[in-house]
Protein backbone atom coordinates (compact mmCIF):
# COMPACT_ATOMS: atom_id res chain seq x y z
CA UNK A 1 12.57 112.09 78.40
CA UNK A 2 8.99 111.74 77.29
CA UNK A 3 8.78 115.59 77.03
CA UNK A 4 11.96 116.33 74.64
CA UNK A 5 10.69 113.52 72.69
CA UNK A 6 7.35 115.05 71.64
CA UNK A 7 9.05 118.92 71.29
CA UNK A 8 11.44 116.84 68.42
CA UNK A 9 8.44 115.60 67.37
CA UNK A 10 6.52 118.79 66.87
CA UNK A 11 9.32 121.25 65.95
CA UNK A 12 9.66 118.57 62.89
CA UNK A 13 5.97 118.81 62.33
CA UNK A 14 6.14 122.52 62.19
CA UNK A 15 9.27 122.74 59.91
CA UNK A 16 7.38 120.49 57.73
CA UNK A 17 4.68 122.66 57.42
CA UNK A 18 6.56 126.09 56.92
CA UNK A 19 8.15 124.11 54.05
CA UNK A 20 5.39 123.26 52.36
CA UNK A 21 3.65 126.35 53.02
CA UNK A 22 6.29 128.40 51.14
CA UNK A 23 7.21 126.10 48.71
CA UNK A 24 10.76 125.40 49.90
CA UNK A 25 12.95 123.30 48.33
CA UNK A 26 15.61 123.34 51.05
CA UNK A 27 15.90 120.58 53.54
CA UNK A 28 14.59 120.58 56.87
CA UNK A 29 18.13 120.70 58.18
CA UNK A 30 18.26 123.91 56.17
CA UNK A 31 15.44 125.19 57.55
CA UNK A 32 16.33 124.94 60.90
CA UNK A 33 19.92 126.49 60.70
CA UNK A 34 18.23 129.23 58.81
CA UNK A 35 15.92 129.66 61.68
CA UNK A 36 18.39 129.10 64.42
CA UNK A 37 20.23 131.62 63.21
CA UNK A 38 17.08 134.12 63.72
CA UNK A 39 16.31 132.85 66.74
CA UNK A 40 15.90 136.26 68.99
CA UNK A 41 15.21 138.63 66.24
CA UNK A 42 11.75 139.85 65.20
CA UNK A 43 12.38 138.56 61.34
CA UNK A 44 9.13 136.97 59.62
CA UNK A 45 9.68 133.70 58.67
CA UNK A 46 8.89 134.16 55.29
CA UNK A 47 11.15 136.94 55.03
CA UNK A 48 14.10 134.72 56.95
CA UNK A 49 13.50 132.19 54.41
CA UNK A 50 13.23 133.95 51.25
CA UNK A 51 16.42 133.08 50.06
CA UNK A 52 15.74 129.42 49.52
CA UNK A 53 12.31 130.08 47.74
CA UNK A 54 13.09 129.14 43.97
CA UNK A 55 12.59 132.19 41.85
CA UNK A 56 9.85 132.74 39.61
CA UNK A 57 7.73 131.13 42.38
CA UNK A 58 5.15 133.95 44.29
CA UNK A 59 4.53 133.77 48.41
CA UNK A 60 1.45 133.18 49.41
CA UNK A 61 -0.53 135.96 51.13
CA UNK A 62 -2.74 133.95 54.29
CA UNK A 63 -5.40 136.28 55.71
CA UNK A 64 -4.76 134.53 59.40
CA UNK A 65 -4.18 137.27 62.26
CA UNK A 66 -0.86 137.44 64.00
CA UNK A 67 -0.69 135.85 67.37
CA UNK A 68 0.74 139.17 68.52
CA UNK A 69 -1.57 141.36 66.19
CA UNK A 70 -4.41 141.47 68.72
């Protein structure tokens, strides 16, 4: 019980900061149908969520290295 408690816990955590990140203005129940709906495809987030990013507004570029770029 403990366990699912703290994945909730941090799967909110990490919406939260993909929404800030990107400057969403989509709720975080948004967010995760968008992403549930991407689940098993190899879609960037950003690119899964560009829809909801309000126009006008730029993405930013991070210079972190891909988990999977090594």
């Amino acid at each position: 019980m403990k366990t699912q408690i703290w994945i909730a816990v941090a799967t909110y955590v990490l919406i939260a900061i993909l929404r800030k990140r990107l400057g969403l203005e989509a709720s975080l129940h948004e967010i995760l149908q968008v992403l549930s709906l991407n689940l098993f495809e190899k879609t960037p987030i950003s690119q899964a969520c560009r829809a909801m990013i309000p126009q006008g507004k730029s993405m930013p570029i991070y210079k972190q290295m891909n988990l999977l770029d090594l």
